[in-house]
Protein backbone atom coordinates (compact mmCIF):
# COMPACT_ATOMS: atom_id res chain seq x y z
CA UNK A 1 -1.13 19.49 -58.87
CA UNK A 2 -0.57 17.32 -60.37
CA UNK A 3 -1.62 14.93 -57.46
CA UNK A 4 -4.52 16.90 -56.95
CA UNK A 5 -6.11 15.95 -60.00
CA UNK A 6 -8.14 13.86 -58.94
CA UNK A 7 -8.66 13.98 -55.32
CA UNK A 8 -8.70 16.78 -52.40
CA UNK A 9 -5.41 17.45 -51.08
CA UNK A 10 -6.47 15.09 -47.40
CA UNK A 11 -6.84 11.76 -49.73
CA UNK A 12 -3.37 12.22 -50.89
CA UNK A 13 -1.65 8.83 -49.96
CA UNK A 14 1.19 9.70 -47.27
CA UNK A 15 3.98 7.11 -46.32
CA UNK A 16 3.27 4.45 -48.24
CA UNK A 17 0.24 3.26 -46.75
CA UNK A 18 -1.96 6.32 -45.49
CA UNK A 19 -3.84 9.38 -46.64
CA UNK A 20 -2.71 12.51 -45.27
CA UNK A 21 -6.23 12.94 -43.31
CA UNK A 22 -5.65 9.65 -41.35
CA UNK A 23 -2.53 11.51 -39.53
CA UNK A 24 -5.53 14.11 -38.13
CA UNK A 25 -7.85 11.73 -37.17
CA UNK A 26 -6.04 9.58 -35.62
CA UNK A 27 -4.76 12.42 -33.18
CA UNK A 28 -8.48 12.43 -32.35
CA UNK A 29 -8.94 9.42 -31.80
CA UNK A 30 -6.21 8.86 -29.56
CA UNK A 31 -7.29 11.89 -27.35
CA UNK A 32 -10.41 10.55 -27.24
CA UNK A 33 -12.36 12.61 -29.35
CA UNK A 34 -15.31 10.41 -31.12
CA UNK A 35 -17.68 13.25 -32.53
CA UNK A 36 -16.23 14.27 -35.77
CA UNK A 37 -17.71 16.39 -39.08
CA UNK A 38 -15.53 16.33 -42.21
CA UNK A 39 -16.16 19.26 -44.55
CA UNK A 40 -15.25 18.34 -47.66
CA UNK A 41 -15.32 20.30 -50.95
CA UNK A 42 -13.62 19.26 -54.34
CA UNK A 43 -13.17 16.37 -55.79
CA UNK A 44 -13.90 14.53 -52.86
CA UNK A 45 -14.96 11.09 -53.89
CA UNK A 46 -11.73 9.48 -53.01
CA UNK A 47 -11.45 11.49 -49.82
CA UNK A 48 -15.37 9.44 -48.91
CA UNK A 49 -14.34 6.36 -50.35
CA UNK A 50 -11.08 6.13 -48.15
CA UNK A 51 -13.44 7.36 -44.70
CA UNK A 52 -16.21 4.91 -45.33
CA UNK A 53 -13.85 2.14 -46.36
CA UNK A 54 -11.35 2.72 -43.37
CA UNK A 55 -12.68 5.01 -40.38
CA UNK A 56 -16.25 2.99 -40.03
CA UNK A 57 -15.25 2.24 -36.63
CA UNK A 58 -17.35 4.72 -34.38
CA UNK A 59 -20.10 3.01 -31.98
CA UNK A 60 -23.08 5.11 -32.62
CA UNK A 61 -24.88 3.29 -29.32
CA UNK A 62 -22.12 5.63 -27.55
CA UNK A 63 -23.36 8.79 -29.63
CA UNK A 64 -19.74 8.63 -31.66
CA UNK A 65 -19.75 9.33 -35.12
CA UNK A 66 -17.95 10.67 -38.03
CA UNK A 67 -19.80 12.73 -40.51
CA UNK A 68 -19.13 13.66 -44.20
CA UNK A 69 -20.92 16.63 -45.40
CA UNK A 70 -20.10 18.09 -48.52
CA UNK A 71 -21.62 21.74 -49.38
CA UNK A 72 -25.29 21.03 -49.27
CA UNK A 73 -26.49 24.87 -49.76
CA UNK A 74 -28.83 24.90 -47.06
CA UNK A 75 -28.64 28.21 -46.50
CA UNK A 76 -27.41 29.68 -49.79
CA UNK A 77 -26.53 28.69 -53.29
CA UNK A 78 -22.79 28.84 -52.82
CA UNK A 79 -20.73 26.44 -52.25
CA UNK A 80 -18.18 26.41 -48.78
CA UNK A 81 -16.28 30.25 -49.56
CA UNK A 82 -13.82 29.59 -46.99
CA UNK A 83 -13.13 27.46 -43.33
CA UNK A 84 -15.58 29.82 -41.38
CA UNK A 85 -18.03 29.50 -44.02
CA UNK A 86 -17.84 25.92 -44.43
CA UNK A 87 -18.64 26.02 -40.40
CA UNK A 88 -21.22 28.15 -40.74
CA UNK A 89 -23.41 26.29 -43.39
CA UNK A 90 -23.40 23.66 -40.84
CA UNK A 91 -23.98 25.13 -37.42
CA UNK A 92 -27.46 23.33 -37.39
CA UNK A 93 -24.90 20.10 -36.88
CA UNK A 94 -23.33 21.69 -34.17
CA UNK A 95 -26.49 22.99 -32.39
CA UNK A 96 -27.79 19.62 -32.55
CA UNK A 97 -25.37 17.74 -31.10
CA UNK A 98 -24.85 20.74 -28.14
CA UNK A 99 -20.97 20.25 -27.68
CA UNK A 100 -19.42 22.75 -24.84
CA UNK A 101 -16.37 23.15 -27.46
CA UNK A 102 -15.45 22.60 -31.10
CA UNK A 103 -12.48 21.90 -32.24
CA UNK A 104 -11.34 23.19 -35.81
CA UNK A 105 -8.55 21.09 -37.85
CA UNK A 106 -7.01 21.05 -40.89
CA UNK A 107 -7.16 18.02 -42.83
CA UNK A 108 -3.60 18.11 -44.98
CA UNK A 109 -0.82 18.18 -42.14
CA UNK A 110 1.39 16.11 -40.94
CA UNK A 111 1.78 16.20 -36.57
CA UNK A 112 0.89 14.40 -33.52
CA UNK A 113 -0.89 16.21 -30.95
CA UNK A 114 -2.78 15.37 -27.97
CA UNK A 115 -5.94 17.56 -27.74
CA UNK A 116 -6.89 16.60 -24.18
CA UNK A 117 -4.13 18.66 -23.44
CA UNK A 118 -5.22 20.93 -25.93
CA UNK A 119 -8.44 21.19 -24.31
CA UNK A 120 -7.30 21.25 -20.64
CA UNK A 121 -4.98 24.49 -21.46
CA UNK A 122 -7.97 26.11 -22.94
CA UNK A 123 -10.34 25.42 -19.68
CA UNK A 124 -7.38 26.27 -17.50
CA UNK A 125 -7.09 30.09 -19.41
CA UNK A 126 -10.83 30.27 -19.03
CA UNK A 127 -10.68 31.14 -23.20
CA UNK A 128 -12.92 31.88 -25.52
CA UNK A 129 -10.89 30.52 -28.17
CA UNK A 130 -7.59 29.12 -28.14
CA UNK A 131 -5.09 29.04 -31.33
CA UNK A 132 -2.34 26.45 -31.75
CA UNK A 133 0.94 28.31 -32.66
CA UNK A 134 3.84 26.97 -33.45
CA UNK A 135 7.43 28.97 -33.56
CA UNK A 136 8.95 29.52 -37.32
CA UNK A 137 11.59 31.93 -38.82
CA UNK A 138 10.80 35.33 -39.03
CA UNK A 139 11.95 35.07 -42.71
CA UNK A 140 8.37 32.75 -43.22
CA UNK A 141 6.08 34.68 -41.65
CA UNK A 142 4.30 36.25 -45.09
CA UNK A 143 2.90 32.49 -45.38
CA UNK A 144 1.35 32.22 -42.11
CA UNK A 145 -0.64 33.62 -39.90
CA UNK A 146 1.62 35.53 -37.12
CA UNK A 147 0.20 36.28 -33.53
CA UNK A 148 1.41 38.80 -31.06
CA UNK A 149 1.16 37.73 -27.51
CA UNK A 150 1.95 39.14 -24.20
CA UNK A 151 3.76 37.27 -21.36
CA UNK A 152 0.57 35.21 -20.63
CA UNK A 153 0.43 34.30 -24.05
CA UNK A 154 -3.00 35.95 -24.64
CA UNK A 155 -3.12 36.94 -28.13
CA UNK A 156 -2.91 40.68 -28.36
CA UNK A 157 -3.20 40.85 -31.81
CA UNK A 158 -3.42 38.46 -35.10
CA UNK A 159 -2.17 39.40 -39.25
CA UNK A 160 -2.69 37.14 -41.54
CA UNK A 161 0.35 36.74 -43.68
CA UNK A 162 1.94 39.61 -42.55
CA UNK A 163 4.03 41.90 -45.35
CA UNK A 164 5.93 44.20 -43.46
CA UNK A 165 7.45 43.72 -39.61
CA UNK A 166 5.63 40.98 -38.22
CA UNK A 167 5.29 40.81 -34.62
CA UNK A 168 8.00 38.36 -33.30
CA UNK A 169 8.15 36.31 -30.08
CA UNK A 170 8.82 38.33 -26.67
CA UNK A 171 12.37 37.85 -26.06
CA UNK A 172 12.77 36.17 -29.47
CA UNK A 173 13.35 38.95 -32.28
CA UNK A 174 14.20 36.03 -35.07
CA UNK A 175 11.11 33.99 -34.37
CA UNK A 176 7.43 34.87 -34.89
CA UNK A 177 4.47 32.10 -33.67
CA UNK A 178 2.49 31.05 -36.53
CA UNK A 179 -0.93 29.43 -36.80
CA UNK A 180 -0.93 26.25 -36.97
CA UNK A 181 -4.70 26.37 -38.36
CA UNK A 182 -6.13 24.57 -35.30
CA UNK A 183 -8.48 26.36 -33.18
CA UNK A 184 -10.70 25.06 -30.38
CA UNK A 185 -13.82 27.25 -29.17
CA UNK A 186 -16.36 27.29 -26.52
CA UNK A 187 -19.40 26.43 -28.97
CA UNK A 188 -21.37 30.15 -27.78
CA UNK A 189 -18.38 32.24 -29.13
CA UNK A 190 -18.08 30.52 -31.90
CA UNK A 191 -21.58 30.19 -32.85
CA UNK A 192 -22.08 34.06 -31.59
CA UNK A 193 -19.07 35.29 -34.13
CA UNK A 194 -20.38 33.27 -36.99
CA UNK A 195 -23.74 34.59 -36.98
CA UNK A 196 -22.08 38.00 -36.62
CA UNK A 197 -19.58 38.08 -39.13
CA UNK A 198 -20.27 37.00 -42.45
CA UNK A 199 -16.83 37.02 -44.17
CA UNK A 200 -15.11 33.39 -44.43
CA UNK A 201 -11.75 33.12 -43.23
CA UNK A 202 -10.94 32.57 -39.55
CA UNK A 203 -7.36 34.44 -39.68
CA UNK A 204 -8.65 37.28 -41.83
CA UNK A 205 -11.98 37.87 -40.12
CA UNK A 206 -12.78 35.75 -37.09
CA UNK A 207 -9.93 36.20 -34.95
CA UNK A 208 -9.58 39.43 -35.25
CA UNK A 209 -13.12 40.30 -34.15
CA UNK A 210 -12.70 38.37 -31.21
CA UNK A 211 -9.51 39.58 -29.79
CA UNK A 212 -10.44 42.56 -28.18
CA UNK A 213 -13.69 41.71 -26.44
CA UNK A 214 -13.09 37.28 -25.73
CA UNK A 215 -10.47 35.92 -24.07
CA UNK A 216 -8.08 34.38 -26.54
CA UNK A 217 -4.85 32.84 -26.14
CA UNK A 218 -1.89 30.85 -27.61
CA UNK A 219 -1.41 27.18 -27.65
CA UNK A 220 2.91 27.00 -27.90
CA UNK A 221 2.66 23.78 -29.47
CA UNK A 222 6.23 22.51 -28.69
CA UNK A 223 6.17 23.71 -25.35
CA UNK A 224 2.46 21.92 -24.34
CA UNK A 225 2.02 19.41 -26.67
CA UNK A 226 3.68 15.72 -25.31
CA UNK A 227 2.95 12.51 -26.04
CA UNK A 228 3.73 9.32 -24.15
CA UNK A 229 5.33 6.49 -26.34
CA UNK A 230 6.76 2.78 -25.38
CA UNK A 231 10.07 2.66 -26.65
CA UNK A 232 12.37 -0.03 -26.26
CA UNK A 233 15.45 -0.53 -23.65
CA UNK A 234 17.80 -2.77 -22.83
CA UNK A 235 18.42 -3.73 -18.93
CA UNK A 236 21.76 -4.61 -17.44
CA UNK A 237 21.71 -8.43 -18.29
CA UNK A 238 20.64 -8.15 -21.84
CA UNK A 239 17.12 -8.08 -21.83
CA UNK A 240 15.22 -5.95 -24.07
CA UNK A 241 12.08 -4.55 -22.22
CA UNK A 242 9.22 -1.75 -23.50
CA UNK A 243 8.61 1.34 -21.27
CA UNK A 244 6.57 4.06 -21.28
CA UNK A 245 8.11 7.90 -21.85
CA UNK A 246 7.34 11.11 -23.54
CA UNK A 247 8.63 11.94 -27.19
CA UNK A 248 9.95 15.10 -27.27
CA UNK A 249 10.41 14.92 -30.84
CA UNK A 250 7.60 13.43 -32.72
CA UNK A 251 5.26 15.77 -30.12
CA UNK A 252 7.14 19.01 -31.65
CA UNK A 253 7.02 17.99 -35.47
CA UNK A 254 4.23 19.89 -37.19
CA UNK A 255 4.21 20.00 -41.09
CA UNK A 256 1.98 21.91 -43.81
CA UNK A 257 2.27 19.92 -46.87
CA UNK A 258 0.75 22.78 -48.92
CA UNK A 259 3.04 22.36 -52.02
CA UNK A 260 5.07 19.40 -53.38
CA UNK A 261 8.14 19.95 -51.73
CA UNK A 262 6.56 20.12 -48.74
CA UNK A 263 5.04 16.90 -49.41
CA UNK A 264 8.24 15.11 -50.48
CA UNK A 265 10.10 16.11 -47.83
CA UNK A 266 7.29 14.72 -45.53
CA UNK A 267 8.22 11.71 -46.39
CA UNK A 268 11.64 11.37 -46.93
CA UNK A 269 11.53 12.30 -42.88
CA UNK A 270 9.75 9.15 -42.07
CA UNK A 271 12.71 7.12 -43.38
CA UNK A 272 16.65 6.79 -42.28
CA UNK A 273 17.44 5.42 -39.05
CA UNK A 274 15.99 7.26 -36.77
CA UNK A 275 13.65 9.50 -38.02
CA UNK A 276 12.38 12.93 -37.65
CA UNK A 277 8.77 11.80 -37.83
CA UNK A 278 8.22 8.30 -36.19
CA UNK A 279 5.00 5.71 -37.54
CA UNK A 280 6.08 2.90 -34.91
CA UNK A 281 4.96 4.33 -31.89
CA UNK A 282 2.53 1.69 -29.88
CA UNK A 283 1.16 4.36 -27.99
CA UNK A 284 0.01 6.70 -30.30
CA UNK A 285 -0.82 4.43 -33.54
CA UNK A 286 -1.86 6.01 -37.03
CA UNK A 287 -5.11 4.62 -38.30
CA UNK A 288 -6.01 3.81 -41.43
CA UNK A 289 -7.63 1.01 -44.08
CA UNK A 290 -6.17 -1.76 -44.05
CA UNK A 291 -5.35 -3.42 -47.91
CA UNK A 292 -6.29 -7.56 -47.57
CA UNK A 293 -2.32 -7.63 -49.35
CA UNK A 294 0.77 -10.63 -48.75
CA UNK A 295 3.48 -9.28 -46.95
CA UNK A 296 6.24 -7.34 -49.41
CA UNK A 297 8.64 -9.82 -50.96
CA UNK A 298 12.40 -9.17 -51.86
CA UNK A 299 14.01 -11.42 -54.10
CA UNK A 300 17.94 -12.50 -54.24
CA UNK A 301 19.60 -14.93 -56.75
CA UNK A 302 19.23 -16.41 -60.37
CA UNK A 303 22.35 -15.35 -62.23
CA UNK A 304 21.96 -13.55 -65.69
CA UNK A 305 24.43 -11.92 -68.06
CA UNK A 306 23.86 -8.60 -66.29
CA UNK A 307 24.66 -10.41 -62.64
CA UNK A 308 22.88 -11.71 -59.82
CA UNK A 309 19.57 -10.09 -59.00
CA UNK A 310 19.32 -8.33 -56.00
CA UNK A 311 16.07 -7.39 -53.74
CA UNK A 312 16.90 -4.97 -51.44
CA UNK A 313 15.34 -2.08 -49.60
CA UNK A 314 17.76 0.37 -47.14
CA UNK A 315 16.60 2.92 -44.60
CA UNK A 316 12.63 2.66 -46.61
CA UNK A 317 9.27 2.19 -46.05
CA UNK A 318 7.75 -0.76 -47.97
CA UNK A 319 4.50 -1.78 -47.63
CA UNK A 320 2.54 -5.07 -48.17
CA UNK A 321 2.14 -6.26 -51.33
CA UNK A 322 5.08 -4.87 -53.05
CA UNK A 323 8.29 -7.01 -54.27
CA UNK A 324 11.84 -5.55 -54.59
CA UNK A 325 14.00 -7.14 -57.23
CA UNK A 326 16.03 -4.13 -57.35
CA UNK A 327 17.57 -1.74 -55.11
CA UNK A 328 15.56 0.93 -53.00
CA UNK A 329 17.34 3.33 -50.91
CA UNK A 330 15.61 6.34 -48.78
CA UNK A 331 12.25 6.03 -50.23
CA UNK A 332 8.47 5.13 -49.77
CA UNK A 333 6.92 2.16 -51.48
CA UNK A 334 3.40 2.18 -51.54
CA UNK A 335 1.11 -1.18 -51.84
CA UNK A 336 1.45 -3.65 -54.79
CA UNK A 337 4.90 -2.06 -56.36
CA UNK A 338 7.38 -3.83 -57.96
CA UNK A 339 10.60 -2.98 -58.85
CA UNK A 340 12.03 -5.12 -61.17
CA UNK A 341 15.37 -6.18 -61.03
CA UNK A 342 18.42 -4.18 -61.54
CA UNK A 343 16.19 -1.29 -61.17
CA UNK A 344 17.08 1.20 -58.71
CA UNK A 345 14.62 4.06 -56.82
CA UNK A 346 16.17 6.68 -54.64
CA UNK A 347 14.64 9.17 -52.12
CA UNK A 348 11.69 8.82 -53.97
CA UNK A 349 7.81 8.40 -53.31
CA UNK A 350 5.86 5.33 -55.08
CA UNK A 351 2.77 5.16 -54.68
CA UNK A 352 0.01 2.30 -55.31
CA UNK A 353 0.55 0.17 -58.02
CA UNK A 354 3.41 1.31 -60.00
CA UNK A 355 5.35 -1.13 -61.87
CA UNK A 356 9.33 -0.01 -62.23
CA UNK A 357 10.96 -2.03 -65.06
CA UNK A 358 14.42 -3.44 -65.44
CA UNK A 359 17.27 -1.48 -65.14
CA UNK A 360 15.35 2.05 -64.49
CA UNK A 361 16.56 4.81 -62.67
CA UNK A 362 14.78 7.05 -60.36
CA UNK A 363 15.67 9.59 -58.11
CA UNK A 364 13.64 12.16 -56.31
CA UNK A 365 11.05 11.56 -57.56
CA UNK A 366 7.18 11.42 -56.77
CA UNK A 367 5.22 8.62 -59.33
CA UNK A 368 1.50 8.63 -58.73
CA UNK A 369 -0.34 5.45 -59.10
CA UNK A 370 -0.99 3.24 -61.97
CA UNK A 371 2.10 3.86 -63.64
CA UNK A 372 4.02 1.07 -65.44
CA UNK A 373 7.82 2.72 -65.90
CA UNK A 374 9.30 1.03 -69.05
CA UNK A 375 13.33 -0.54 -68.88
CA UNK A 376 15.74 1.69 -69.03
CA UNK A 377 13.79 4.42 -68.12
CA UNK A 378 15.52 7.82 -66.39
CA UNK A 379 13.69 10.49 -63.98
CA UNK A 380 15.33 12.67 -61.96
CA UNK A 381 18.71 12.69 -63.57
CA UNK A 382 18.41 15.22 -66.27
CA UNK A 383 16.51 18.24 -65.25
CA UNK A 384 15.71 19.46 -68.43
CA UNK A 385 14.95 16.54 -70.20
CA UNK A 386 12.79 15.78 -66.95
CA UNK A 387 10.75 18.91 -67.13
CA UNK A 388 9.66 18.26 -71.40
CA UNK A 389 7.19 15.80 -69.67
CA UNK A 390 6.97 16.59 -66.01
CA UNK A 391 6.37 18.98 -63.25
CA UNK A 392 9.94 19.65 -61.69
CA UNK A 393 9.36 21.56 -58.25
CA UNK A 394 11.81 24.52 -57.63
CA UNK A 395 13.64 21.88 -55.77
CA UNK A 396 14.02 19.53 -58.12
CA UNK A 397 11.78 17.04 -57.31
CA UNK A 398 10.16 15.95 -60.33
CA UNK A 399 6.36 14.53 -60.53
CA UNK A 400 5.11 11.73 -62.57
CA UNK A 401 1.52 11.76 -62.85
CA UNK A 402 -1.19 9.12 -62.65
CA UNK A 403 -1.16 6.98 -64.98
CA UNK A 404 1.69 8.87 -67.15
CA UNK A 405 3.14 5.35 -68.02
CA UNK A 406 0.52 2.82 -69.33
């Protein structure tokens, strides 16, 4: 909250022109993965209006598809209870379409990963189940899931947000390996462990009743996962030429964006020069819907009393249909914002549709859509005045809802 307010936490918009669910399915689509359910629970009208309006691009001649099902209480009165549950009111899916594995992915984090490899380490362990892990600070490990795994990296053992001594890495004792909430089954075991457990929550109940009788293992996501990019170079006489090589980097990023910081700082790494989380790769593009907008506009010159108006947008992300009168640094402008001039908007998130007026300032910030930001107007420069009106996150970053401004 309060971006949630109206919409699941996947149809949040994410770099200016994406939801945070295209970032997942586009990793499956790019391995090559065409069969897809999407199990969505609250507030999910935006979520299906953004799928049907910008994912309708499976060939069902070639038995792909992509699936929304909402809770549909087939075979109870509740609604989905938890991740395993949500599975398990729809196994009649999965038994109809007879998959040898299922793959299980969150729908609100921000990575690229290549499943094929996913799915080739999993054959090549012979699992049962394999769990993507990814290495964080001890210090974290009450917010994840922590496995302990022995030199083969078969799990051993699995607590879900651990209180005491969590089990660190082998030869690591600062690190533990976290879940990264993406596990990929044979269909029997999972099928078998759903019908046999009837508690809803994969790290609380599922994995640990596999563990000692299936073959489970880890997934060390920065060490397996790599993905092949074309970058540019430049050869010996000057000309600049694409090749193909792996990125280390954007193949090791992984983020939850479970609270607003989070989020924010999502974003801000998608801008500067070179950043930590890279949307131009040709190889491994991020799909989404498409807005029928002009190109973004910045606009330089007619003299005033308060000086020459200046469009300009440094180390940001500005998508179409936006104009810059003002001055953007280290943000993410969403489609059809202006900033009018003399305005400026610092390491800040705009989304859709927000109108900043003269002379504003804004900094850190997050302003949902459909905001129009009257002249003169201040946010993130006086904390307390800021939080009279807004949610300020414990790092500052304050939140201007939907709408706030009409």
């Amino acid at each position: 909250m309060p971006l949630t307010q109206d919409r699941s936490k996947p149809a949040v918009p994410f770099g200016g022109m994406y939801r945070l669910v295209d970032l997942t399915l586009s990793n499956c689509v790019n391995s090559q993965l065409y069969k897809i359910i999407v199990l969505p629970q609250y507030k999910s009208q935006s979520l299906a209006d953004h799928l049907e309006d910008g994912w309708n691009i499976f060939n069902h001649k070639l038995g792909h598809f992509l699936k929304i099902v909402p809770p549909q209480q087939r075979i109870s009165g509740d609604w989905y209870r938890g991740t395993a549950d949500s599975i398990r009111q729809n196994l009649y899916l999965i038994e109809q379409t007879r998959p040898n594995y299922v793959l299980i992915l969150s729908g609100d984090h921000i990575y690229k990963m290549d499943y094929s490899l996913f799915l080739k380490y999993h054959q090549d362990k012979q699992a049962d189940m394999s769990i993507a892990l990814i290495e964080v600070q001890k210090e974290l490990a009450s917010q994840v899931g922590v496995a302990e795994v022995d030199e083969e990296f078969r799990i051993l053992g699995f607590e879900e947000k651990p209180k005491g001594n969590p089990k660190t890495i082998p030869g690591d004792a600062d690190h533990v390996l976290a879940s990264m909430g993406i596990y990929l089954f044979r269909t029997e075991t999972l099928l078998d462990a759903l019908k046999a457990i009837t508690r809803h929550d994969f790290g609380k109940d599922i994995i640990p009743y596999l563990i000692p009788g299936s073959r489970v293992y880890a997934y060390p996501f920065r060490q397996q996962n790599r993905i092949e990019e074309y970058v540019y170079y430049t050869t010996e006489s000057g000309e600049r030429r694409l090749r193909l090589e792996p990125k280390t980097r954007d193949s090791s990023y992984w983020r939850d964006v479970g609270t607003l910081d989070a989020y924010w700082n999502a974003n801000m790494d998608l801008t500067g020069v070179d950043p930590s989380f890279n949307l131009y790769g040709r190889k491994w593009p991020i799909h989404t819907y498409q807005h029928p907008a002009p190109p973004a506009k910045f606009v330089f010159g007619n003299e005033r009393p308060e000086g020459f108006r200046v469009g300009k947008a440094l180390d940001s992300l500005v998508a179409p249909g936006s104009i810059i009168s003002g001055i953007v640094r280290n943000s993410i402008i969403s489609y059809y914002v202006v900033v009018r001039s003399w305005a400026t908007v610092e390491e800040s998130v705009i989304m859709d549709e927000v109108i900043v007026g003269r002379h504003c300032k804004i900094k850190k910030a997050i302003v949902d859509k459909h905001n129009v930001i009257p002249e003169y107007t201040e946010i993130g420069y006086n904390p307390e005045e800021d939080k009279k009106h807004f949610t300020v996150t414990p790092r500052g970053i304050v939140v201007v809802p939907k709408s706030f401004f009409q």
